[in-house]
PDB file of N, CA and C in Angstrom:
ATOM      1  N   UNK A   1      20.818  -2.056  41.134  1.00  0.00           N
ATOM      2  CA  UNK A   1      20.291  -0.758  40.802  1.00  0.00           C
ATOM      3  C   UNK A   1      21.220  -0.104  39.776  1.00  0.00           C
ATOM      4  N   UNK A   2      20.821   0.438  38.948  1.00  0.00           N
ATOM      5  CA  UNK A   2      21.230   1.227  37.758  1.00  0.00           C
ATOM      6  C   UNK A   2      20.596   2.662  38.015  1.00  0.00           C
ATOM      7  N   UNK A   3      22.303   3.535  38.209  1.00  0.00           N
ATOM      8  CA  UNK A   3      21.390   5.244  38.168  1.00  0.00           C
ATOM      9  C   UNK A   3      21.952   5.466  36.968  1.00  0.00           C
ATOM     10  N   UNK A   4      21.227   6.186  36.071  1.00  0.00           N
ATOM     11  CA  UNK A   4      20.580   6.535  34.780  1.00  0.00           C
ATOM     12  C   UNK A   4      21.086   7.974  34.418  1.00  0.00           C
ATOM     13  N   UNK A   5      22.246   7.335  33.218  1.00  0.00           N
ATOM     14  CA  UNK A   5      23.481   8.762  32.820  1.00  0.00           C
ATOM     15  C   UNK A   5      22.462  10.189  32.279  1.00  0.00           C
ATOM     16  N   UNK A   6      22.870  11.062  32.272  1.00  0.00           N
ATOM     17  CA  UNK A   6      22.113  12.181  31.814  1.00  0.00           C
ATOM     18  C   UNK A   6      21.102  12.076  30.307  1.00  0.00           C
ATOM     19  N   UNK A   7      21.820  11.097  29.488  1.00  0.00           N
ATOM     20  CA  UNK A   7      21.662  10.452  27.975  1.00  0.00           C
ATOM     21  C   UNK A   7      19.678  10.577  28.596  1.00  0.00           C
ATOM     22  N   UNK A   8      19.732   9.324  29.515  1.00  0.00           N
ATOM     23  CA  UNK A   8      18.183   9.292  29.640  1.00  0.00           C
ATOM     24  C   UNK A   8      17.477   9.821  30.930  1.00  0.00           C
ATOM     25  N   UNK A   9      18.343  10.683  31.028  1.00  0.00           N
ATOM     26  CA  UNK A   9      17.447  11.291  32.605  1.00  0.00           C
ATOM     27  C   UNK A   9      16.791  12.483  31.289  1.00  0.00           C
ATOM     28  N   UNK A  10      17.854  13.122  30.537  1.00  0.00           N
ATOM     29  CA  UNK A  10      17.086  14.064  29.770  1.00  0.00           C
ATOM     30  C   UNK A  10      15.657  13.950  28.797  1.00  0.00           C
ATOM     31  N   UNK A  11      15.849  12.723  28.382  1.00  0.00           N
ATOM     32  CA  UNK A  11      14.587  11.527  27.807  1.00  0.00           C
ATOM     33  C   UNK A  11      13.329  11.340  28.585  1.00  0.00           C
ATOM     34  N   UNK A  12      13.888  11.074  29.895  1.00  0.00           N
ATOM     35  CA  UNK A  12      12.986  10.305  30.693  1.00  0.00           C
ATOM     36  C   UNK A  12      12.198  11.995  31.734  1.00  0.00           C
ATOM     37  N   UNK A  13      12.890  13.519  31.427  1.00  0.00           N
ATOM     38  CA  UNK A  13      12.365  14.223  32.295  1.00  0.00           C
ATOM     39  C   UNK A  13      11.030  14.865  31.765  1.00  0.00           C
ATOM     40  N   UNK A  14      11.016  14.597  30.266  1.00  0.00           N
ATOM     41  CA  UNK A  14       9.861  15.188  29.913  1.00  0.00           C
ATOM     42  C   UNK A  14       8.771  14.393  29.679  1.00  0.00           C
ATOM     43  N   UNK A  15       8.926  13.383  30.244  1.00  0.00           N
ATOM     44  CA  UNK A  15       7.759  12.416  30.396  1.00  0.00           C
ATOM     45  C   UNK A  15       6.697  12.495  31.763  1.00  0.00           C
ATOM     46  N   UNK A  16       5.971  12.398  31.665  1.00  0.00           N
ATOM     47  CA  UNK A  16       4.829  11.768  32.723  1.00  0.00           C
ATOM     48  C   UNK A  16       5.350  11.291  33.690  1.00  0.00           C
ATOM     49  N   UNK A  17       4.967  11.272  35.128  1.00  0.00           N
ATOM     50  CA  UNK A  17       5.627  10.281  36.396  1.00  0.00           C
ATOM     51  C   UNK A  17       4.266   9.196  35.910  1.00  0.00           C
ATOM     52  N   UNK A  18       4.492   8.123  36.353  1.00  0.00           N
ATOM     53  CA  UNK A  18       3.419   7.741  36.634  1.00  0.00           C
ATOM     54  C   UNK A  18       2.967   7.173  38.284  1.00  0.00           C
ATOM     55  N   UNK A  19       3.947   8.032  38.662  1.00  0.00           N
ATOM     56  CA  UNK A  19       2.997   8.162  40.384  1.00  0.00           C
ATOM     57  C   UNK A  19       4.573   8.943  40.978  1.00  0.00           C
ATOM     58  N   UNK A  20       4.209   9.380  42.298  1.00  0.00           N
ATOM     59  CA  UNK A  20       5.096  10.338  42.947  1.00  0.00           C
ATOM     60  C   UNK A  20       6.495  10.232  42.878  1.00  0.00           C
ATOM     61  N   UNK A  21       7.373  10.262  42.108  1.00  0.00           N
ATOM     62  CA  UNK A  21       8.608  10.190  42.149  1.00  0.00           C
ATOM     63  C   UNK A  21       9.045   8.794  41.526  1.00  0.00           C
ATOM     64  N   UNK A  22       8.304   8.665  40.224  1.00  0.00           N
ATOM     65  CA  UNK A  22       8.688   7.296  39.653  1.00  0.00           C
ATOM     66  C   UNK A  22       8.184   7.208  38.467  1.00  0.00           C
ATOM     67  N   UNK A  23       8.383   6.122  37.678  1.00  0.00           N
ATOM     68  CA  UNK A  23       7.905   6.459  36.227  1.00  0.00           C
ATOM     69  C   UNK A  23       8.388   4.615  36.124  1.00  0.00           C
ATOM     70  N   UNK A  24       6.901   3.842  35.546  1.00  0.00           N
ATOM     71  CA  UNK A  24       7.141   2.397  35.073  1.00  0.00           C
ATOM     72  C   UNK A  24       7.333   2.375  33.675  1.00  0.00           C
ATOM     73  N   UNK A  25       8.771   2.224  32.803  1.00  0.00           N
ATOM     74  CA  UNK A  25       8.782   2.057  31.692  1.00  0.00           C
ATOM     75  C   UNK A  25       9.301   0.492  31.549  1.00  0.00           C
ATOM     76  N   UNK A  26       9.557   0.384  29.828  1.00  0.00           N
ATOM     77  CA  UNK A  26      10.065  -0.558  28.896  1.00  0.00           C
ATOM     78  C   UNK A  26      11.507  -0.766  28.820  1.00  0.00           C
ATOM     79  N   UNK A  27      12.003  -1.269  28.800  1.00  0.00           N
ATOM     80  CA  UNK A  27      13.393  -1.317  28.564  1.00  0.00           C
ATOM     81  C   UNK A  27      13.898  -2.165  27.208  1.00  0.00           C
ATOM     82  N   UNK A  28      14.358  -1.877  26.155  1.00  0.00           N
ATOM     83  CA  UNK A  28      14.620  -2.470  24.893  1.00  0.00           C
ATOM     84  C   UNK A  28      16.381  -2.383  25.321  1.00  0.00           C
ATOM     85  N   UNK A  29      16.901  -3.726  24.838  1.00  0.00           N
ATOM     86  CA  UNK A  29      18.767  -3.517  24.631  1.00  0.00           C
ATOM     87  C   UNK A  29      18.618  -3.423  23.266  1.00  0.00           C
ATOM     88  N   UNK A  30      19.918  -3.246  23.153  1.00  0.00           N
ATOM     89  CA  UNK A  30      20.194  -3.251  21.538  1.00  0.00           C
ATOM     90  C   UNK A  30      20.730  -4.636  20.861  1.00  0.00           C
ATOM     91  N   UNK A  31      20.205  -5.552  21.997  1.00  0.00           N
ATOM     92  CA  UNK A  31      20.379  -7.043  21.453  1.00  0.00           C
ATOM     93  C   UNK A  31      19.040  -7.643  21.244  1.00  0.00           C
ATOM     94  N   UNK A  32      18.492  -6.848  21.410  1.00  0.00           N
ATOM     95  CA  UNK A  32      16.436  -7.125  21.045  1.00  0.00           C
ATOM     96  C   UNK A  32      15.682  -7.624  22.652  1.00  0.00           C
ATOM     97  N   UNK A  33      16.092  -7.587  23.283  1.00  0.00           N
ATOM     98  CA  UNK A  33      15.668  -8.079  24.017  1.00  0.00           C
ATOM     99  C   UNK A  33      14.946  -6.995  25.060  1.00  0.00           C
ATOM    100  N   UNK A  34      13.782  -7.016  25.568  1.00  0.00           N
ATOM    101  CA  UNK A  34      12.786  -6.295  26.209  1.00  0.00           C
ATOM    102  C   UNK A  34      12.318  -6.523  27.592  1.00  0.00           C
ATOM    103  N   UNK A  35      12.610  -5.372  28.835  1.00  0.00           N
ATOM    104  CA  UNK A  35      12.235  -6.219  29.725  1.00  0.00           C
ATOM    105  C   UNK A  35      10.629  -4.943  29.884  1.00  0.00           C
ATOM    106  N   UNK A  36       9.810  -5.621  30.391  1.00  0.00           N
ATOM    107  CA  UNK A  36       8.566  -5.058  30.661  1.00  0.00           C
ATOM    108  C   UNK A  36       8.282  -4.002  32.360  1.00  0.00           C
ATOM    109  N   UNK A  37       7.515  -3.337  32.729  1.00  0.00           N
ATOM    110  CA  UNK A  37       7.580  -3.566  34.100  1.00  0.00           C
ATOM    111  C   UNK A  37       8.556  -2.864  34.698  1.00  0.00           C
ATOM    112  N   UNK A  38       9.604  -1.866  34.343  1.00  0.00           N
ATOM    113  CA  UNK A  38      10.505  -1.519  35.086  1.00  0.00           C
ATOM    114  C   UNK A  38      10.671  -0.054  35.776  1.00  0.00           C
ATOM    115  N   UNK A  39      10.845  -0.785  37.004  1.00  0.00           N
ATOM    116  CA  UNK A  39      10.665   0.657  37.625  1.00  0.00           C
ATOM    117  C   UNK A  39      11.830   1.936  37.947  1.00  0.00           C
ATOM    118  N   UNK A  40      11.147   3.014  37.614  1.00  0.00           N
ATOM    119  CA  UNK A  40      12.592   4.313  37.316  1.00  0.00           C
ATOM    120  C   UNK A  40      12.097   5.066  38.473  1.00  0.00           C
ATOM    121  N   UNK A  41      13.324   4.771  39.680  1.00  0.00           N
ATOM    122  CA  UNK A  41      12.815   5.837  40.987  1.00  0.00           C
ATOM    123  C   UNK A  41      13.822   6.803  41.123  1.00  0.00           C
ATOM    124  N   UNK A  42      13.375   8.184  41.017  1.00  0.00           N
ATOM    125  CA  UNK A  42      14.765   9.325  41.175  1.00  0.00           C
ATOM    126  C   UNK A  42      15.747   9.335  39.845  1.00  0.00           C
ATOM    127  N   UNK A  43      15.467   8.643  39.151  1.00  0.00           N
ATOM    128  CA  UNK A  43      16.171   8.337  38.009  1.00  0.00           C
ATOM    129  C   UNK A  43      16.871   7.515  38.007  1.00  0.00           C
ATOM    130  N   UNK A  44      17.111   6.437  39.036  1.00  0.00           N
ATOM    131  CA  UNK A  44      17.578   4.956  38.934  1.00  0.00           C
ATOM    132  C   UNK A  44      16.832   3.523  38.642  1.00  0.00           C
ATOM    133  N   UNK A  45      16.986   3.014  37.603  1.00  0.00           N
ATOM    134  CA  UNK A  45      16.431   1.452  37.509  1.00  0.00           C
ATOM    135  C   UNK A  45      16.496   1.213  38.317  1.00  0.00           C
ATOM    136  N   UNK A  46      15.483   1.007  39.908  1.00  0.00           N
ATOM    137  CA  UNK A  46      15.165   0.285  40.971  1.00  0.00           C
ATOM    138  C   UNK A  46      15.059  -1.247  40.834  1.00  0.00           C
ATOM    139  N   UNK A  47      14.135  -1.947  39.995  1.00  0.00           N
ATOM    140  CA  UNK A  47      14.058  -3.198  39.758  1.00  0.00           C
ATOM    141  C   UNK A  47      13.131  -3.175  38.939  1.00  0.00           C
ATOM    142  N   UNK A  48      12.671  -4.888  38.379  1.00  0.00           N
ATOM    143  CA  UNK A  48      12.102  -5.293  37.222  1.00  0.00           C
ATOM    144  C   UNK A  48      11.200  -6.333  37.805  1.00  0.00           C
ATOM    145  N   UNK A  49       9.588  -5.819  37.555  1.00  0.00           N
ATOM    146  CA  UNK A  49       9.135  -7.376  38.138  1.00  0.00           C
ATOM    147  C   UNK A  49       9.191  -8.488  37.957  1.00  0.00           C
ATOM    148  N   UNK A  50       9.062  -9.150  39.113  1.00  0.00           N
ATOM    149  CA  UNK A  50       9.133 -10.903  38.218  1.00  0.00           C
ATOM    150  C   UNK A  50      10.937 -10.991  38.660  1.00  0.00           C
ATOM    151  N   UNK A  51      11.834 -10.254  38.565  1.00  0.00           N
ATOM    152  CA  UNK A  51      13.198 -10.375  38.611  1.00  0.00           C
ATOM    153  C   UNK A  51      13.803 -10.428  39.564  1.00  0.00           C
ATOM    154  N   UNK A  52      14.898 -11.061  39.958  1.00  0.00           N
ATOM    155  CA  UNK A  52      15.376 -10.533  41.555  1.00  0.00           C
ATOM    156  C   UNK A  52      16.724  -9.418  40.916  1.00  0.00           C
ATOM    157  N   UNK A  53      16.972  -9.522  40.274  1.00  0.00           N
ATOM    158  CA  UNK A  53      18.347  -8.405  39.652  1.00  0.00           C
ATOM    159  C   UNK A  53      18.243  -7.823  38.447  1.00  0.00           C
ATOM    160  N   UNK A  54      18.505  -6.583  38.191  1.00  0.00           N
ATOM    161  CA  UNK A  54      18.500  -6.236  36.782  1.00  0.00           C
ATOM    162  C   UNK A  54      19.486  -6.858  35.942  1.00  0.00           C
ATOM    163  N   UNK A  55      19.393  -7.353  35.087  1.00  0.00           N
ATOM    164  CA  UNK A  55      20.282  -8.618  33.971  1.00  0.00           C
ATOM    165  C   UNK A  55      20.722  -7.735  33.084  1.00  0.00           C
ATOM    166  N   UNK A  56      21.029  -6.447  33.366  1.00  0.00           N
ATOM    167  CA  UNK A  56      21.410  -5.514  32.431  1.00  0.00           C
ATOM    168  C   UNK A  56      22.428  -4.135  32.192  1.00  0.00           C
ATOM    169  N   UNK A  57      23.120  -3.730  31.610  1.00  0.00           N
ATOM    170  CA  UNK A  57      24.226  -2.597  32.450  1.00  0.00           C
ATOM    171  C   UNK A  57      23.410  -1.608  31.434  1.00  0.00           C
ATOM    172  N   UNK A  58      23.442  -0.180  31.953  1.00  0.00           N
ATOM    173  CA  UNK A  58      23.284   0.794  31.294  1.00  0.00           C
ATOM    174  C   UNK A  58      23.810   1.146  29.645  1.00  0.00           C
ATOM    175  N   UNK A  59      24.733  -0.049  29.419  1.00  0.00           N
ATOM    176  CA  UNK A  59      25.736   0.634  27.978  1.00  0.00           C
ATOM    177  C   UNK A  59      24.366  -0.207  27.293  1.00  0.00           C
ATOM    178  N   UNK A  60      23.974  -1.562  27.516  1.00  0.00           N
ATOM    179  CA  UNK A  60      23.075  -2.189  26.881  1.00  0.00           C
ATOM    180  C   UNK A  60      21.904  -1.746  26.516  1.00  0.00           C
ATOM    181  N   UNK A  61      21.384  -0.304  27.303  1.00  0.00           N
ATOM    182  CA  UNK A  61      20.059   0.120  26.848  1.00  0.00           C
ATOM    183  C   UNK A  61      20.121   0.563  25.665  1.00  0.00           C
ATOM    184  N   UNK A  62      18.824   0.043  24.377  1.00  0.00           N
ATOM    185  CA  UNK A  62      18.930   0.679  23.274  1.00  0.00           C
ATOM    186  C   UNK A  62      17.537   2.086  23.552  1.00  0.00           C
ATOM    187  N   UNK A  63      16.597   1.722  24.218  1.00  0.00           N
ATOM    188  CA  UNK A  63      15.954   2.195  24.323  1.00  0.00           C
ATOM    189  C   UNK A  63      14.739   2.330  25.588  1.00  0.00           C
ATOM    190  N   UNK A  64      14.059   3.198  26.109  1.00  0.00           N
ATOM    191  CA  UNK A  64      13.141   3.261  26.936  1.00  0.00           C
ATOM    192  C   UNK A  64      12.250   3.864  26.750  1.00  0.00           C
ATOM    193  N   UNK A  65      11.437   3.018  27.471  1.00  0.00           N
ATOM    194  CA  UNK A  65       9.696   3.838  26.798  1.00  0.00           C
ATOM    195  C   UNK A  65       8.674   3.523  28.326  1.00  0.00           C
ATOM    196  N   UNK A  66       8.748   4.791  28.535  1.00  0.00           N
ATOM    197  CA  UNK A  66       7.485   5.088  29.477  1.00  0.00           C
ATOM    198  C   UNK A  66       6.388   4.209  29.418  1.00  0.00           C
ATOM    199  N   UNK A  67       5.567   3.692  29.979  1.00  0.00           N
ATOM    200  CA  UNK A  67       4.157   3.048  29.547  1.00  0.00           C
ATOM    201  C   UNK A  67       3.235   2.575  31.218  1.00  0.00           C
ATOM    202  N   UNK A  68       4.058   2.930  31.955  1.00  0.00           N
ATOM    203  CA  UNK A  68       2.807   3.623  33.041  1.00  0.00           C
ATOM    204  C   UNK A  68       2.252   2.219  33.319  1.00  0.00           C
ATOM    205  N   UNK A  69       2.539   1.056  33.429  1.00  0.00           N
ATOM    206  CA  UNK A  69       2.199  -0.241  33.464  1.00  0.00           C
ATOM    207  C   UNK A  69       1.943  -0.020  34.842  1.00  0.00           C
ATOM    208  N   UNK A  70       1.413   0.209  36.238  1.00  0.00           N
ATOM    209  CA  UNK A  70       1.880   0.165  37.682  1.00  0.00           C
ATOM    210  C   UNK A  70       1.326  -1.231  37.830  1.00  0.00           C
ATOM    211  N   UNK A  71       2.062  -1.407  39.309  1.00  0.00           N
ATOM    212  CA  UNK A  71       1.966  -2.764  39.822  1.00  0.00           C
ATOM    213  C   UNK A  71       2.768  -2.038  41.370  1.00  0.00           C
ATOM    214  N   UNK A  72       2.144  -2.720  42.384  1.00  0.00           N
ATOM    215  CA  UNK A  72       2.963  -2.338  43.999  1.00  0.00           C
ATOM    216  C   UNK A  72       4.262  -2.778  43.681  1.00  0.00           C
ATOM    217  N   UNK A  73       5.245  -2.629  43.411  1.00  0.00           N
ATOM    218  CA  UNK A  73       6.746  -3.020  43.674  1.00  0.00           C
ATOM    219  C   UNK A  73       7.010  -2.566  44.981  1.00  0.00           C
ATOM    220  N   UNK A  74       6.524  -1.757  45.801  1.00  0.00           N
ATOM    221  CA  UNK A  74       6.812  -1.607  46.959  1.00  0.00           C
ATOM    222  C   UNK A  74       6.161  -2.862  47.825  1.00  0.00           C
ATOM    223  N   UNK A  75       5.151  -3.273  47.428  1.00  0.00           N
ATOM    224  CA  UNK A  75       4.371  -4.524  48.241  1.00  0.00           C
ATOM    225  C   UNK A  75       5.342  -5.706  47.740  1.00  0.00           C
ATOM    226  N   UNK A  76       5.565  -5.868  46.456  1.00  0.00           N
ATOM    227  CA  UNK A  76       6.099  -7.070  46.242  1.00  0.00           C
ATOM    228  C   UNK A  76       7.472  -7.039  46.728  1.00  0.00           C
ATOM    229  N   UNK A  77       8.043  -6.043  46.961  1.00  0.00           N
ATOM    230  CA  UNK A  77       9.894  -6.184  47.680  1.00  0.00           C
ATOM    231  C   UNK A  77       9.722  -6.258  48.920  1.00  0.00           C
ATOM    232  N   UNK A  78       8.015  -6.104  49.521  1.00  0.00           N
ATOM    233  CA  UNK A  78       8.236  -6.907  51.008  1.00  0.00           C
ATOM    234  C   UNK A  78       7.816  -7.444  51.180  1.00  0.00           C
ATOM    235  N   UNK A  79       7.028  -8.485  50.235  1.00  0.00           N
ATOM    236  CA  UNK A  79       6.894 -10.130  50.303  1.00  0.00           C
ATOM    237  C   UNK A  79       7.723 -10.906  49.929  1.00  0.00           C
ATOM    238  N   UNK A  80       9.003 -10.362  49.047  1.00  0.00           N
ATOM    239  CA  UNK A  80       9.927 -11.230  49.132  1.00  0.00           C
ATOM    240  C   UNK A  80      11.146 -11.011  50.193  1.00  0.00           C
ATOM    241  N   UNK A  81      10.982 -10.206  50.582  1.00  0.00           N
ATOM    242  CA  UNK A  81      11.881 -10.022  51.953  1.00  0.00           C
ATOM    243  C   UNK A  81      11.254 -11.238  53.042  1.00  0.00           C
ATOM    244  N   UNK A  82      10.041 -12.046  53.377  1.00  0.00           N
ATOM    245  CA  UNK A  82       9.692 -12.497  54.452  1.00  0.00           C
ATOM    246  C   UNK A  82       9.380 -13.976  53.558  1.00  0.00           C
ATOM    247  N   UNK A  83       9.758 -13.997  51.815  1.00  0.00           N
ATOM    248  CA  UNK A  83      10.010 -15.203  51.658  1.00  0.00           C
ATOM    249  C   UNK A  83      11.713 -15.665  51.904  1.00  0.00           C
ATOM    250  N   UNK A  84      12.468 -15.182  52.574  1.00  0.00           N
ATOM    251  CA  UNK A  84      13.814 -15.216  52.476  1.00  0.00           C
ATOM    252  C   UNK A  84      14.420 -16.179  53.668  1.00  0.00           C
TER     253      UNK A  84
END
């Protein structure tokens, strides 16, 4: 989990939730690389679908972009809890 310096909580507050206390954006580094799918709960990178860890530290974000993609991440972190 990554909680999210003021840099992009201030970015990320005038955006849209896209459901109660969460917001699914983009994640761009500044090494080009893009992860899709990621979920921002309370203002922490919770996780990334498809991923078991975020592969990423906060200095690496070049950029984030809202885009409201949903998917259950709450369903899928407890189907992989009972694949374990």
């Amino acid at each position: 989990m990554i909680t999210l310096s003021q840099r992009w909580l201030a970015e990320l507050i005038d955006k849209p939730e896209t459901g109660m206390g969460y917001q699914i954006v983009s994640v761009v580094l500044s090494d080009g690389r893009r992860f899709d799918q990621v979920a921002v709960v309370e203002g922490r990178i919770t996780q990334i679908r498809g991923l078991a860890d975020i592969p990423f530290t906060e200095e690496e974000i070049a950029q984030i972009i809202p885009t409201h993609d949903k998917w259950d991440f709450n369903a899928e972190r407890h189907m992989e809890g009972h694949m374990r």
